[in-house]
Protein backbone atom coordinates (compact mmCIF):
# COMPACT_ATOMS: atom_id res chain seq x y z
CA UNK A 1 -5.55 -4.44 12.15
CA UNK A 2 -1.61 -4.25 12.42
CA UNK A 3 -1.54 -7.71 12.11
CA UNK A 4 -1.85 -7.57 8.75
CA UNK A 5 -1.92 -4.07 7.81
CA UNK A 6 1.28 -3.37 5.36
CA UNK A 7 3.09 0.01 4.46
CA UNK A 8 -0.15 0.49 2.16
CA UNK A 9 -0.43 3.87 0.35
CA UNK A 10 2.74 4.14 -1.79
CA UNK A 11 3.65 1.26 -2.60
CA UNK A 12 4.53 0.65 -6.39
CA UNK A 13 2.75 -2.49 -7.89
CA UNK A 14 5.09 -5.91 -7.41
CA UNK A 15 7.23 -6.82 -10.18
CA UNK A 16 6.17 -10.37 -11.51
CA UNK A 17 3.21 -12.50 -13.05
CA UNK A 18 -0.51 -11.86 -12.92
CA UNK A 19 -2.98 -14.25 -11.58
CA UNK A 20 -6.98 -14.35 -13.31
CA UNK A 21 -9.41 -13.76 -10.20
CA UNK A 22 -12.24 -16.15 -9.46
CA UNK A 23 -15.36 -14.48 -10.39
CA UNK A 24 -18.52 -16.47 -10.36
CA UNK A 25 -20.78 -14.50 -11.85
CA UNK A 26 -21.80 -11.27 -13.73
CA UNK A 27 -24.51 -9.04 -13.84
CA UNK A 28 -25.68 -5.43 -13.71
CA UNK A 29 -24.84 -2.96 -11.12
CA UNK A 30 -28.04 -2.56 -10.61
CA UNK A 31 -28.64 -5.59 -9.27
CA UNK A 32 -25.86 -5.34 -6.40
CA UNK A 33 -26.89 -5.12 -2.69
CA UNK A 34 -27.99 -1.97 -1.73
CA UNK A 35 -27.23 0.12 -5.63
CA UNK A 36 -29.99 2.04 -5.42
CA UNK A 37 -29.21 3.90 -2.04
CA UNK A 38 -25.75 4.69 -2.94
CA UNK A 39 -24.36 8.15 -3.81
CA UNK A 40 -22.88 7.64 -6.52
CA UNK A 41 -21.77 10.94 -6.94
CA UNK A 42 -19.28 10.85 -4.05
CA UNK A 43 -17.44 8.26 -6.02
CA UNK A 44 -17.63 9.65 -9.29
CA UNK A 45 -13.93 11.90 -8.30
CA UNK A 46 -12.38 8.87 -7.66
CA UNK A 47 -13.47 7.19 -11.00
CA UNK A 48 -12.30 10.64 -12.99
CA UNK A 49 -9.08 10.26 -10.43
CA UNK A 50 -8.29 6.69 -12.17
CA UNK A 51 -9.26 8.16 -15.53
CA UNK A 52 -5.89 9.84 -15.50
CA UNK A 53 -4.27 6.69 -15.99
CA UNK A 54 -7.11 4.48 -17.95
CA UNK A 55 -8.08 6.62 -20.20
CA UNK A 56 -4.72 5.74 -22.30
CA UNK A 57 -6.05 2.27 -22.56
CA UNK A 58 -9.25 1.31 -26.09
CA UNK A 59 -11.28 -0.42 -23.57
CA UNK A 60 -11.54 2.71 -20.68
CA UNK A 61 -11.08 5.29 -23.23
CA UNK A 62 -14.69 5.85 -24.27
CA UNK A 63 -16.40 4.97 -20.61
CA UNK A 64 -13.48 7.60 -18.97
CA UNK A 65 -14.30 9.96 -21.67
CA UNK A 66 -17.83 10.35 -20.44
CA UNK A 67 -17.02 10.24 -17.04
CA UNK A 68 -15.13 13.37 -17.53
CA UNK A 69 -18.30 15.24 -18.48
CA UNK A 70 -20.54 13.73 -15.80
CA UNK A 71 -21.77 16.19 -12.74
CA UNK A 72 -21.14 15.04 -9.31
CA UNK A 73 -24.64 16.64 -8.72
CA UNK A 74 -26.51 14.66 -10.88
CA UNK A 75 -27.01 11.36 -8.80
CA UNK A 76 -29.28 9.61 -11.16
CA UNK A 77 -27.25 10.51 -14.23
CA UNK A 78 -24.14 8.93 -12.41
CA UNK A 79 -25.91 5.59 -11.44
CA UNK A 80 -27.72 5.50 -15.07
CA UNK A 81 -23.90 5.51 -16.49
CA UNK A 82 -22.55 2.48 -14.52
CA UNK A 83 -25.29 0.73 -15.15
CA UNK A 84 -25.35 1.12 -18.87
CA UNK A 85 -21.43 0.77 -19.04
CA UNK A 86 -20.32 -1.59 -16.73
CA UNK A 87 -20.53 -5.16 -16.07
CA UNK A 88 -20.32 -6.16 -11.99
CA UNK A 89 -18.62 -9.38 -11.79
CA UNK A 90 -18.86 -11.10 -8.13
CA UNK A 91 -15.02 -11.81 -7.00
CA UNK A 92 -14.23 -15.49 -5.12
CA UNK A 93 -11.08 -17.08 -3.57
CA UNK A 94 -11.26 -20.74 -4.40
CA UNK A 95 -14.71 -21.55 -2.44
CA UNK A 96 -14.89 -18.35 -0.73
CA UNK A 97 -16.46 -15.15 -1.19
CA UNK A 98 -15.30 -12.82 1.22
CA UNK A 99 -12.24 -11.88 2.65
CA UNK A 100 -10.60 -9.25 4.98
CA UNK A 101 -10.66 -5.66 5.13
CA UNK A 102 -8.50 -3.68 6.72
CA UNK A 103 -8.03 0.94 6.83
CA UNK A 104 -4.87 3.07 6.27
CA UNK A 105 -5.02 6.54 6.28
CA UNK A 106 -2.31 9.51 6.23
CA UNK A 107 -1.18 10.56 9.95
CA UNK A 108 0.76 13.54 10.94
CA UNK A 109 3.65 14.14 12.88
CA UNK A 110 5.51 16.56 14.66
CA UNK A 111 9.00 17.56 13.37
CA UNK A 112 11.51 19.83 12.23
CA UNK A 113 14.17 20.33 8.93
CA UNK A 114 16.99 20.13 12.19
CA UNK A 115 18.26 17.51 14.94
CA UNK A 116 17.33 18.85 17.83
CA UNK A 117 16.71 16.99 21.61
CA UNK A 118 13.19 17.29 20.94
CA UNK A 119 13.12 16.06 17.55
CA UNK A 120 16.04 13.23 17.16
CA UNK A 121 14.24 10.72 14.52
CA UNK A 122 15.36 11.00 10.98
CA UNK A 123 12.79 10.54 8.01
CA UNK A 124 15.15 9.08 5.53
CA UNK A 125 15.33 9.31 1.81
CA UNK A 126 16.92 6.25 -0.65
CA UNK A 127 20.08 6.14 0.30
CA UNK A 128 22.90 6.41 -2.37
CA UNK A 129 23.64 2.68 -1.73
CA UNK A 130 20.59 0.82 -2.38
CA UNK A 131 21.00 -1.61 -4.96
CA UNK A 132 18.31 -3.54 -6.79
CA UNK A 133 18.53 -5.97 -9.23
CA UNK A 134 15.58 -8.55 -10.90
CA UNK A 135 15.61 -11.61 -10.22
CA UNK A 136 13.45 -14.36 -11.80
CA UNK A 137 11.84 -16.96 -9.61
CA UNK A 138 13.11 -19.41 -12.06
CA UNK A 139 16.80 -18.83 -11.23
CA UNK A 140 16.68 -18.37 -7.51
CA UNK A 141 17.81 -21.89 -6.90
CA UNK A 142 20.54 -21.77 -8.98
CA UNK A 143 23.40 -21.28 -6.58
CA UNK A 144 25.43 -17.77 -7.41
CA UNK A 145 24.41 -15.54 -10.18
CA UNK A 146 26.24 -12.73 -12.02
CA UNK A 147 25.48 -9.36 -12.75
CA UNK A 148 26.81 -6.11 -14.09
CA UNK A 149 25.83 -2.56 -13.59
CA UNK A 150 23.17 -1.30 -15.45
CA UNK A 151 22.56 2.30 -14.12
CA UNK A 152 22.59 4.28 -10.87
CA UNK A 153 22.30 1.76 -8.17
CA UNK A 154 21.35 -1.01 -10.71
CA UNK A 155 22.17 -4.07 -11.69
CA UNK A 156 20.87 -6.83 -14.49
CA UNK A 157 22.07 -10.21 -14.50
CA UNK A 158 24.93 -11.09 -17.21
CA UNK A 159 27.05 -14.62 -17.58
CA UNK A 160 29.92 -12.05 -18.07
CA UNK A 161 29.32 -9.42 -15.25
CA UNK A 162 31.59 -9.09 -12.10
CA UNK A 163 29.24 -8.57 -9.09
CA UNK A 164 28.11 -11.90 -7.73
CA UNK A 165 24.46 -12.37 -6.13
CA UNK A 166 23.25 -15.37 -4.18
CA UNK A 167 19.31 -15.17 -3.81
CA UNK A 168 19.24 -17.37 -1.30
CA UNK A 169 21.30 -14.74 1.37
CA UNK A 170 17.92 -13.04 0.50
CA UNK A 171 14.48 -12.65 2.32
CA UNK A 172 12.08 -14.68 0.10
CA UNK A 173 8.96 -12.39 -1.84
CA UNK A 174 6.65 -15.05 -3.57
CA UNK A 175 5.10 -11.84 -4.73
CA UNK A 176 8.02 -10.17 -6.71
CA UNK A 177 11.18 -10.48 -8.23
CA UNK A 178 13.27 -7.70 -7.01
CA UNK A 179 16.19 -7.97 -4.82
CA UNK A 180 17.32 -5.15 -2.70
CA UNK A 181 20.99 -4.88 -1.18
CA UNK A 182 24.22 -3.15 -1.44
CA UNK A 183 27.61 -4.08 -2.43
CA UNK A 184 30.37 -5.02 -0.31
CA UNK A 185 33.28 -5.08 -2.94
CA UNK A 186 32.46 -7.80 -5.58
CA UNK A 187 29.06 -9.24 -3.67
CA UNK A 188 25.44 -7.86 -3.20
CA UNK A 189 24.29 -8.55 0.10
CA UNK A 190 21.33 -8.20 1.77
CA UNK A 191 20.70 -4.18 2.63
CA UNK A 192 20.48 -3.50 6.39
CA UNK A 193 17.72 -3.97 8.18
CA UNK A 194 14.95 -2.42 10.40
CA UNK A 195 17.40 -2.55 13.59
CA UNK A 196 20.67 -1.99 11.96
CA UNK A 197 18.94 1.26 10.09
CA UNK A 198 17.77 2.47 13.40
CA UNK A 199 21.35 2.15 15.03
CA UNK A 200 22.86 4.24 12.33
CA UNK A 201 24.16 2.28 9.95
CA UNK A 202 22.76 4.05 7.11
CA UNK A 203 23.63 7.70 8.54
CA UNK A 204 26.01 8.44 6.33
CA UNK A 205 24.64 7.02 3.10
CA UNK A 206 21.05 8.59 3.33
CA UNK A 207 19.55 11.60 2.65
CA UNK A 208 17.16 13.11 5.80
CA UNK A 209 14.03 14.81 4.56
CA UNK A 210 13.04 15.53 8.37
CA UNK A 211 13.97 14.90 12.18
CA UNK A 212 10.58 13.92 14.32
CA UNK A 213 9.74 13.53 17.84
CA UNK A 214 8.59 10.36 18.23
CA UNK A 215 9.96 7.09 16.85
CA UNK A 216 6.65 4.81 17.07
CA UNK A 217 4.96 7.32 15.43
CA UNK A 218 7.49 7.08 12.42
CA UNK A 219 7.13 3.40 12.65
CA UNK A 220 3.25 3.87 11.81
CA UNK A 221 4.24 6.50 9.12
CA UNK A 222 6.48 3.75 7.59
CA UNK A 223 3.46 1.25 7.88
CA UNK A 224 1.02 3.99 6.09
CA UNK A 225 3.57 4.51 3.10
CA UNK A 226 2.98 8.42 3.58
CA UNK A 227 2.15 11.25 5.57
CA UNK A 228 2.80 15.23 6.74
CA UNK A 229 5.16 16.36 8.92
CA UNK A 230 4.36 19.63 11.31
CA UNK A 231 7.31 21.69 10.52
CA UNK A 232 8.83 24.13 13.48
CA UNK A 233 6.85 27.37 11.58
CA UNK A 234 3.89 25.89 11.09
CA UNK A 235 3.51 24.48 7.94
CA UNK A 236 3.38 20.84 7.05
CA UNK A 237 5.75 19.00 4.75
CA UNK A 238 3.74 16.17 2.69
CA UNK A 239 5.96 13.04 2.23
CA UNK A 240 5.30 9.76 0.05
CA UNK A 241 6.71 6.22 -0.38
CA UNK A 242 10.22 6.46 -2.26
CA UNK A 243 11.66 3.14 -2.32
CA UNK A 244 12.05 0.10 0.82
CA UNK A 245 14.91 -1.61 2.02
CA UNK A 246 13.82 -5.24 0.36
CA UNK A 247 12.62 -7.11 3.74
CA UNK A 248 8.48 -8.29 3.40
CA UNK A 249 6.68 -6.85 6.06
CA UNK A 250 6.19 -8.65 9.44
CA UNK A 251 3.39 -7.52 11.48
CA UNK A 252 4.57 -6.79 15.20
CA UNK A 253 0.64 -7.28 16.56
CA UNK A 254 0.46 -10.88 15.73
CA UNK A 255 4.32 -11.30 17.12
CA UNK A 256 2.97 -9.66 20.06
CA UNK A 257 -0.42 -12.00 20.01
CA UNK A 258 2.26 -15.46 19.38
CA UNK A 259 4.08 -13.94 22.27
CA UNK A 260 1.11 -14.07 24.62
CA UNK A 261 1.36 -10.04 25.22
CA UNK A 262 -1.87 -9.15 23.74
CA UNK A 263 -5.06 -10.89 23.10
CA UNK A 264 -6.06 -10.72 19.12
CA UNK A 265 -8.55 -8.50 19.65
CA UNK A 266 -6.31 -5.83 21.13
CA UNK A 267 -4.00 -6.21 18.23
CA UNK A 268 -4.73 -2.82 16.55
CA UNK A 269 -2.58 0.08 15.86
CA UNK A 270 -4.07 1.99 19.52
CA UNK A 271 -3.78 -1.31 21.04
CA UNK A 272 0.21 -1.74 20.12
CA UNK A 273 0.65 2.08 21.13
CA UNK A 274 -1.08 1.27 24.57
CA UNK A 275 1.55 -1.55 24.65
CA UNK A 276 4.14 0.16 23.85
CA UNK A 277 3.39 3.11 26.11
CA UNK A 278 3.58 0.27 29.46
CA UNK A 279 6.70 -1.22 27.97
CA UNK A 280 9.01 1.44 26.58
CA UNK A 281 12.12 -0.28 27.13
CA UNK A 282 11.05 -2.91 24.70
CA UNK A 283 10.37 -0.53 22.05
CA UNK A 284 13.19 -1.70 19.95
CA UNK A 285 12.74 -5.27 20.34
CA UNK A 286 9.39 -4.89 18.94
CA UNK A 287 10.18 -2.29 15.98
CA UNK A 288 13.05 -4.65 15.01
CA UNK A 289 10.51 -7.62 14.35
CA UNK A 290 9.28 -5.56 11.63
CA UNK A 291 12.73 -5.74 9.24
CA UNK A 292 10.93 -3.68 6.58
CA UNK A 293 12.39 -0.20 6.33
CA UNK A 294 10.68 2.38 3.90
CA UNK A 295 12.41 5.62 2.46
CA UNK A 296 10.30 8.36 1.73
CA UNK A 297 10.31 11.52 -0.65
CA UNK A 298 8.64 14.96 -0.64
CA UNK A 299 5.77 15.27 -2.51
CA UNK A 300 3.87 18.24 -4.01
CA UNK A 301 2.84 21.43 -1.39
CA UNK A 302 -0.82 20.52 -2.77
CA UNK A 303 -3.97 19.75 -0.03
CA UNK A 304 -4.26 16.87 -2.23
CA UNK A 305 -4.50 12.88 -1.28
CA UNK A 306 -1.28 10.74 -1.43
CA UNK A 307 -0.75 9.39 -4.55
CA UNK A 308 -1.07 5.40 -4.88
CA UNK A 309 0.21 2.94 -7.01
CA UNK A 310 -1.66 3.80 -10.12
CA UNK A 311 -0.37 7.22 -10.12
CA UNK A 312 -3.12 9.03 -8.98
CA UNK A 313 -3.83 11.02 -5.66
CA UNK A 314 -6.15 8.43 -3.56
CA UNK A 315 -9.86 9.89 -2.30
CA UNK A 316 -10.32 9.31 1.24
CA UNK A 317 -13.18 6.90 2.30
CA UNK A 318 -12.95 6.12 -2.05
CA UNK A 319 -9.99 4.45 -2.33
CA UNK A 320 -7.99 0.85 -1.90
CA UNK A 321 -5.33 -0.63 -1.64
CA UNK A 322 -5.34 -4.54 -3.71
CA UNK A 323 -3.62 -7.18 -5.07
CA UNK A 324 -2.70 -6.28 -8.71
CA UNK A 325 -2.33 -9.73 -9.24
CA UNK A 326 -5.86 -10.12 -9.35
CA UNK A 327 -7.70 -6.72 -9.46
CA UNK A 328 -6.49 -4.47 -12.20
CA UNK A 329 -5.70 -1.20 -10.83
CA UNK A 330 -8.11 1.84 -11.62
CA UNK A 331 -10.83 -0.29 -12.12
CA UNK A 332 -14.08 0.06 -9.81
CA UNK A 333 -15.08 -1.90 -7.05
CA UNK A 334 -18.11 -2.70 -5.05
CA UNK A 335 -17.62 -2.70 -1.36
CA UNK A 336 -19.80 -4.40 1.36
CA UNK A 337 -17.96 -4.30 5.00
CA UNK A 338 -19.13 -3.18 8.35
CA UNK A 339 -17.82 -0.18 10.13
CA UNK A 340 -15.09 -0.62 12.19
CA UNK A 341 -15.57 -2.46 15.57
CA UNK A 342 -19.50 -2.46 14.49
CA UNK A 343 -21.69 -4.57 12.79
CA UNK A 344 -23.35 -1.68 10.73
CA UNK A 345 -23.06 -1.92 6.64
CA UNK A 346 -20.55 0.04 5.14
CA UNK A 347 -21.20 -0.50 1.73
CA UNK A 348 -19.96 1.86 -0.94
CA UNK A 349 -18.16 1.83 -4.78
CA UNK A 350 -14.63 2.50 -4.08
CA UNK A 351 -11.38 2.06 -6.74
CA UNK A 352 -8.77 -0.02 -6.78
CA UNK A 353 -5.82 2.70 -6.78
CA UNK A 354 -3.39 1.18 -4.74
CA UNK A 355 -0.90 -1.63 -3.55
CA UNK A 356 0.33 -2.98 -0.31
CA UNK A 357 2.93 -5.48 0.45
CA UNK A 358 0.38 -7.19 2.59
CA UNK A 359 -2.52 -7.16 0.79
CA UNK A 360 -2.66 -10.95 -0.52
CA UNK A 361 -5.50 -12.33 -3.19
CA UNK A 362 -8.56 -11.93 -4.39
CA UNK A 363 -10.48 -10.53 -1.78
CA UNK A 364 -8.05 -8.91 0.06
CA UNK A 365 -8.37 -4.70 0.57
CA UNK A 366 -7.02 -2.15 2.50
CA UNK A 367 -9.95 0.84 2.40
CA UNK A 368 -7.99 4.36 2.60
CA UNK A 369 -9.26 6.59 5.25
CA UNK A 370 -8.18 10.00 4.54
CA UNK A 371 -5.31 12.45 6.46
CA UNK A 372 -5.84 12.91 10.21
CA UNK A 373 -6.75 11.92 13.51
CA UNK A 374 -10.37 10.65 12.79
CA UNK A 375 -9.50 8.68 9.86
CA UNK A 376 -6.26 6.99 12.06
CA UNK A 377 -9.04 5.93 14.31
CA UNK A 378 -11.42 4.22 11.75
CA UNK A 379 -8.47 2.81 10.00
CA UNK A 380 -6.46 1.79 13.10
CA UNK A 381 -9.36 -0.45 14.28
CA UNK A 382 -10.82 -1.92 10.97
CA UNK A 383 -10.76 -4.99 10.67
CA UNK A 384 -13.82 -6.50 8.97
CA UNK A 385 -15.21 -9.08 6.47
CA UNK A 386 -16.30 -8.20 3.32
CA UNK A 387 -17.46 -8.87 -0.22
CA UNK A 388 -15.99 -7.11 -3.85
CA UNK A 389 -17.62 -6.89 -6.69
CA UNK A 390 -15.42 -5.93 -9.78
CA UNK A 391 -16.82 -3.26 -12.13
CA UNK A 392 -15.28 -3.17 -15.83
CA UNK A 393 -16.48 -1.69 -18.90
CA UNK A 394 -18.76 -3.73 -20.71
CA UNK A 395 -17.32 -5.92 -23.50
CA UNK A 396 -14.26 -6.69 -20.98
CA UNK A 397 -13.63 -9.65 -18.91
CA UNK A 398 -11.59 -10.14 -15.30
CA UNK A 399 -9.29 -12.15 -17.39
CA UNK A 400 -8.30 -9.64 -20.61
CA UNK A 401 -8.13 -6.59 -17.94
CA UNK A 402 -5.07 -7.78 -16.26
């Protein structure tokens, strides 16, 4: 899965242009594979979850406003209101019509508020000299820009300003148009990466929210987007995607597949820890690959999910990740995968309540799992093909949702 799994979880929706998805057809719920043995009542929270959020929009108002009065109990009563208010349209990319899905989930870790021997790793916050400043694709080629400060570690491009910005001293994002750096007197350059973070360079720039034991183990916290921290006195401190460093995610399983180190069917989260576990004095060679660096934030004391890119707390098993280029988030979608490892249906209605820097097109998810060490195992080895269906209110089309 790590080969393509991608900080998923907290990850705010990319900056830049929206892309129709290929739908071939529409038709009832009802008639989707397997409707009538759903239930639809486990699903219904994360429908009255994106509700939240859609219910500010004409065309969700009056199908969010029922959902609100709906009992979970009531199976039929559920089904008999997606049927009569939604249309199920079949997604495609170009010719095909199913695509890969992959798990995240929330894992914990050990740590404390204080350095200590046993817990050395710091869980930073932004620092306080992260810059970012938008870009357009259209005026990346042209040579050095100019910009002037717009806010608290912000910048907006101006003929006039004084800080100069060459996007091409920047790693390329076809998917946004945000650049991240810092400024080294009259310049923004690139912000420091993966390996220069993790030898200290940001130490005295960055907030710590936490110190932890283990340093892979904050790697896969990075790759999640969130997670809770075991805290000396037994309570846990929740912690969520804050803001990223401005490096696109490279996947250290398939640098460790190209590299001949693991087969591609070891390349899952267990499988790199295994690796990792007979090679520890590689361990920063093969973090460093990855030059993406998130910073995190507290979040609320609450038992609650993490919440995802729509603004919502995510349902575990309910929720996933997508491209918001082509699947507008909140909306409903029809799931049918396999298990992990397994060739047993897993077909369910989940909702499209999150982003991830690797998940690419039209048929491209990332199913949340839920907090803890069962749902790190199902996520940590999924890694299946499946089909979407996307659900909108009736009346609206793939195209005017966007």
């Amino acid at each position: 899965m790590l080969l393509t799994l991608a900080g998923c979880g907290t990850t705010p929706p990319r900056t830049g242009t929206t892309t129709s998805p290929s739908t071939a057809s529409s038709a009832s719920p009802a008639a989707l594979p397997n409707w009538n043995s759903q239930a639809l009542g486990d699903t219904l929270q994360g429908l009255q979850q994106s509700c939240r959020t859609l219910q500010k929009k004409p065309s969700w108002s009056g199908v969010c406003r029922e959902a609100g009065t709906l009992p979970a109990s009531d199976a039929d009563a559920v089904r008999r209101f997606f049927e009569n208010r939604f249309t199920a349209w079949k997604l495609q990319d170009g010719g095909r019509d199913s695509g890969l899905i992959t798990g995240y989930y929330e894992p914990l870790l050990n740590g404390s508020r204080t350095r200590s021997e046993r817990t050395p790793w710091p869980v930073y916050g932004v620092p306080r000299d992260l810059v970012s400043v938008d870009v357009p694709m259209s005026q990346r080629n042209r040579g050095t820009l100019r910009a002037k400060q717009a806010g608290p570690n912000r910048l907006t491009l101006a003929a006039n300003g004084n800080i100069e910005i060459n996007p091409a001293d920047f790693a390329a994002d076809p998917r946004g148009i945000r650049l991240k750096g810092r400024l080294s007197g009259s310049r923004l350059v690139p912000y420091f990466t993966r390996g220069q973070i993790n030898q200290g360079s940001i130490a005295g720039s960055a907030p710590v929210i936490a110190w932890v034991e283990d340093p892979v183990e904050l790697f896969f916290l990075q790759v999640q987007g969130s997670g809770r921290i075991q805290l000396d006195d037994g309570s846990f401190l929740h912690v969520g995607f804050a803001d990223q460093n401005g490096y696109p995610y490279q996947s250290i399983g398939k640098w460790l597949v190209d590299k001949g180190e693991m087969t591609l069917s070891d390349a899952s989260m267990q499988g790199i820890k295994d690796w990792l576990a007979r090679n520890p004095q590689r361990r920063d060679e093969l973090l460093s690959v990855n030059q993406s660096y998130i910073f995190f934030k507290p979040l609320s004391g609450d038992d609650g999910g993490p919440v995802g890119a729509l603004g919502v707390p995510l349902t575990g098993g309910y929720s996933i990740a997508v491209d918001p280029r082509y699947i507008p988030l909140g909306a409903p979608i029809y799931l049918a995968t396999t298990w992990p490892h397994s060739t047993e249906p897993l077909v369910r209605l989940v909702h499209a309540q999150d982003t991830g820097s690797a998940i690419k097109g039209a048929l491209r998810a990332d199913l949340f799992w839920g907090y803890g060490t069962e749902a790190g195992m199902y996520a940590g080895r999924m890694k299946q093909q499946g089909s979407m269906w996307l659900l909108l209110p009736k009346g609206l089309t793939p195209t005017s949702a966007l």
